[in-house]
Protein backbone atom coordinates (compact mmCIF):
# COMPACT_ATOMS: atom_id res chain seq x y z
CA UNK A 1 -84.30 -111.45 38.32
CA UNK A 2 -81.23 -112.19 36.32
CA UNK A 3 -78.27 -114.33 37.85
CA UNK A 4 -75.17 -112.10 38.27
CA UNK A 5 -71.60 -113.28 37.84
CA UNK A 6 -69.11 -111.28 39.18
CA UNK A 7 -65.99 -110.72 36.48
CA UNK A 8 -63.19 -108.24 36.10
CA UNK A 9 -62.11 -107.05 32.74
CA UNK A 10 -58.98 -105.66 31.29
CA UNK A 11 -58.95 -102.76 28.96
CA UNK A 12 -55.33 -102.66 26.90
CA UNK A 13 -54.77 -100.24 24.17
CA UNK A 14 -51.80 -100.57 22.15
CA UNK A 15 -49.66 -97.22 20.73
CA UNK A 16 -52.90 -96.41 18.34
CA UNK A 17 -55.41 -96.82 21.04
CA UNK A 18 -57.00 -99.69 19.95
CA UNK A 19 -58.34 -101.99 22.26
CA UNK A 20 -57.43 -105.62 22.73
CA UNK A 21 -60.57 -107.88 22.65
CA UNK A 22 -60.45 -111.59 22.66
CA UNK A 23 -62.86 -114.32 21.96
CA UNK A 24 -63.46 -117.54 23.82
CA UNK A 25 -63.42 -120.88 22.29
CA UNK A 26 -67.20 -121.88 21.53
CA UNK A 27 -68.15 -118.15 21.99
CA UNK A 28 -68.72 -115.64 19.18
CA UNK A 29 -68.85 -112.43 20.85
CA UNK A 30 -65.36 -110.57 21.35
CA UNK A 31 -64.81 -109.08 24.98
CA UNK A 32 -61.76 -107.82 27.08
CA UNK A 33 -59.53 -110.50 28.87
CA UNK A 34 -60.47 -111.39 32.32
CA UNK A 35 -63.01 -113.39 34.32
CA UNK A 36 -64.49 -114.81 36.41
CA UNK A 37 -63.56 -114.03 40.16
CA UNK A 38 -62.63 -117.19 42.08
CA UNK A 39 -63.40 -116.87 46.05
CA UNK A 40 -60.95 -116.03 48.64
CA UNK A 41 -59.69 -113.87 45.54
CA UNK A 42 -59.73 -109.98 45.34
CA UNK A 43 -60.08 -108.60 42.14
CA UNK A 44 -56.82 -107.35 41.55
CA UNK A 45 -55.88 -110.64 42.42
CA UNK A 46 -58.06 -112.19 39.74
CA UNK A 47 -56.81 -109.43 37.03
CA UNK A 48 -53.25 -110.84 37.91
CA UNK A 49 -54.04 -114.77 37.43
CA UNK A 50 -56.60 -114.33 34.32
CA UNK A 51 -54.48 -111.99 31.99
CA UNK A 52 -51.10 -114.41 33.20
CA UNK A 53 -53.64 -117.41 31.94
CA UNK A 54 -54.97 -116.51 28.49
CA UNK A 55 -52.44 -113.85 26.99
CA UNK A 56 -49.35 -115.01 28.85
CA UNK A 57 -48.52 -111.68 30.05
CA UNK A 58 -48.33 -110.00 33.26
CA UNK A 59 -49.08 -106.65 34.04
CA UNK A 60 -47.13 -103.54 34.64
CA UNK A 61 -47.69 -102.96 38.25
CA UNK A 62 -47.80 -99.34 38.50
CA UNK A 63 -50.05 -99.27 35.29
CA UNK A 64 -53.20 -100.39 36.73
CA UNK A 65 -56.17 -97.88 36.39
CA UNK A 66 -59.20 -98.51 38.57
CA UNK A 67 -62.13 -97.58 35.81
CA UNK A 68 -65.04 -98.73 38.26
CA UNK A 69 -67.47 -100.83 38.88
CA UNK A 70 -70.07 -101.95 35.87
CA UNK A 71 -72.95 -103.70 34.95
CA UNK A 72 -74.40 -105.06 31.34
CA UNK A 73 -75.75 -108.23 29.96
CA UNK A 74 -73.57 -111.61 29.99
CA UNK A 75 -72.33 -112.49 26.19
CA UNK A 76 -72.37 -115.83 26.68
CA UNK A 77 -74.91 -116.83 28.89
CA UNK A 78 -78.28 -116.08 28.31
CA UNK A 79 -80.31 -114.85 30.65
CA UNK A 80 -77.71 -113.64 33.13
CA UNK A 81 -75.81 -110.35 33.56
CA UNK A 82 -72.18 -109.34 34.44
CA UNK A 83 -70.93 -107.16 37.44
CA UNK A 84 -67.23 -106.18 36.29
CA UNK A 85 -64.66 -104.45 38.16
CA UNK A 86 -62.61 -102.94 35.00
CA UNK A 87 -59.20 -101.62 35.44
CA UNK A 88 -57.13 -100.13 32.57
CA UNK A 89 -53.48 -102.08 32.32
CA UNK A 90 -50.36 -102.22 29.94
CA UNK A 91 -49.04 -105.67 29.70
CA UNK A 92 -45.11 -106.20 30.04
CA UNK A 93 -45.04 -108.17 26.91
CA UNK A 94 -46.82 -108.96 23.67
CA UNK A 95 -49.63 -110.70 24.29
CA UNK A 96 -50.70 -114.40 22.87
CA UNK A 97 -53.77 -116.65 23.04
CA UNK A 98 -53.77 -119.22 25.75
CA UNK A 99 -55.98 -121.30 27.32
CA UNK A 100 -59.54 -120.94 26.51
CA UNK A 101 -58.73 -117.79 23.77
CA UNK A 102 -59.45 -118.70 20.60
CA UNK A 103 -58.51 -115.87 19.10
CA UNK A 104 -57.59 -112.19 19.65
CA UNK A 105 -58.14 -108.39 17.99
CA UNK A 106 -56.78 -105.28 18.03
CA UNK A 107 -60.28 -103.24 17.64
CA UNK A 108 -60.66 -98.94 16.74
CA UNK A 109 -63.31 -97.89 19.39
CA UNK A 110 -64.42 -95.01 16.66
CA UNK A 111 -64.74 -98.05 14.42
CA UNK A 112 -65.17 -101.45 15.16
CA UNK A 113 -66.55 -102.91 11.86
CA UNK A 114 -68.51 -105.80 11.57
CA UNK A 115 -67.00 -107.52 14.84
CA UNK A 116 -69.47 -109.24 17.31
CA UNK A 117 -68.61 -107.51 20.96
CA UNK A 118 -69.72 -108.01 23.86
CA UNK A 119 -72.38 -105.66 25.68
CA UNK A 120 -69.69 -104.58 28.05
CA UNK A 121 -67.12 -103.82 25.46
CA UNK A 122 -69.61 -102.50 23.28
CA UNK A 123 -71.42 -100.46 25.70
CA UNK A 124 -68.70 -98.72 28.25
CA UNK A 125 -65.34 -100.00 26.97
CA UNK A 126 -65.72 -98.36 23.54
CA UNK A 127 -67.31 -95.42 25.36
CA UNK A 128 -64.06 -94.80 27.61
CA UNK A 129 -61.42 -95.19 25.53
CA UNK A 130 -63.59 -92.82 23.01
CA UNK A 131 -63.67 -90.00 25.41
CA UNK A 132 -60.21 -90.39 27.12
């Protein structure tokens, strides 16, 4: 049985629906902001602190979407899976790589290219924004 770690994600389109992906220093795969859950935390709670850590930005309160609970291989450590709570946000300013971003993307779900993405984002990210 794979080891779980519990993460929430945000999805962020900007005004062409494209979806903002970043990627992790020492990682190669691309993913959504967020992360890890820290305890006593809930995981809007988390959504708050991680997207105010690594793109400087807070949310728009009354923008958050609940888009449900989801499950699909870890990126970035082998062997182990991901349970993410994602939730759908605008950001109430540009965002900007901090902390442990490396770098960011502005991604077209109907075509990606040649970008390395995460199961998650590759798997049900690209699949919601593609049908909403």
């Amino acid at each position: 049985m794979s080891a779980v770690i519990r993460v929430v994600a945000a999805v962020v389109l900007d005004a062409r629906a494209h979806v903002l992906v970043v990627r992790k220093r020492g990682t190669t795969a691309f993913m959504q902001p967020g992360g890890k859950i820290e305890p006593g935390e809930t995981p809007l709670q988390a959504l708050h602190r991680e997207i105010a850590e690594e793109l400087g930005a807070g949310i728009v309160a009354d923008s958050v979407r609940d888009l449900g609970h989801h499950d699909a291989a870890a990126a970035n450590e082998p062997g182990h899976r991901v349970a993410a709570d994602l939730f759908l946000v605008e950001l109430d300013g540009p965002p900007s790589a901090a902390a442990e971003i490396a770098e960011m993307a502005w991604i077209d779900p109907h075509a990606p290219g040649d970008i390395e993405l995460a199961p998650l984002t590759r798997d049900t990210v690209l699949e919601f924004v593609r049908v909403s």
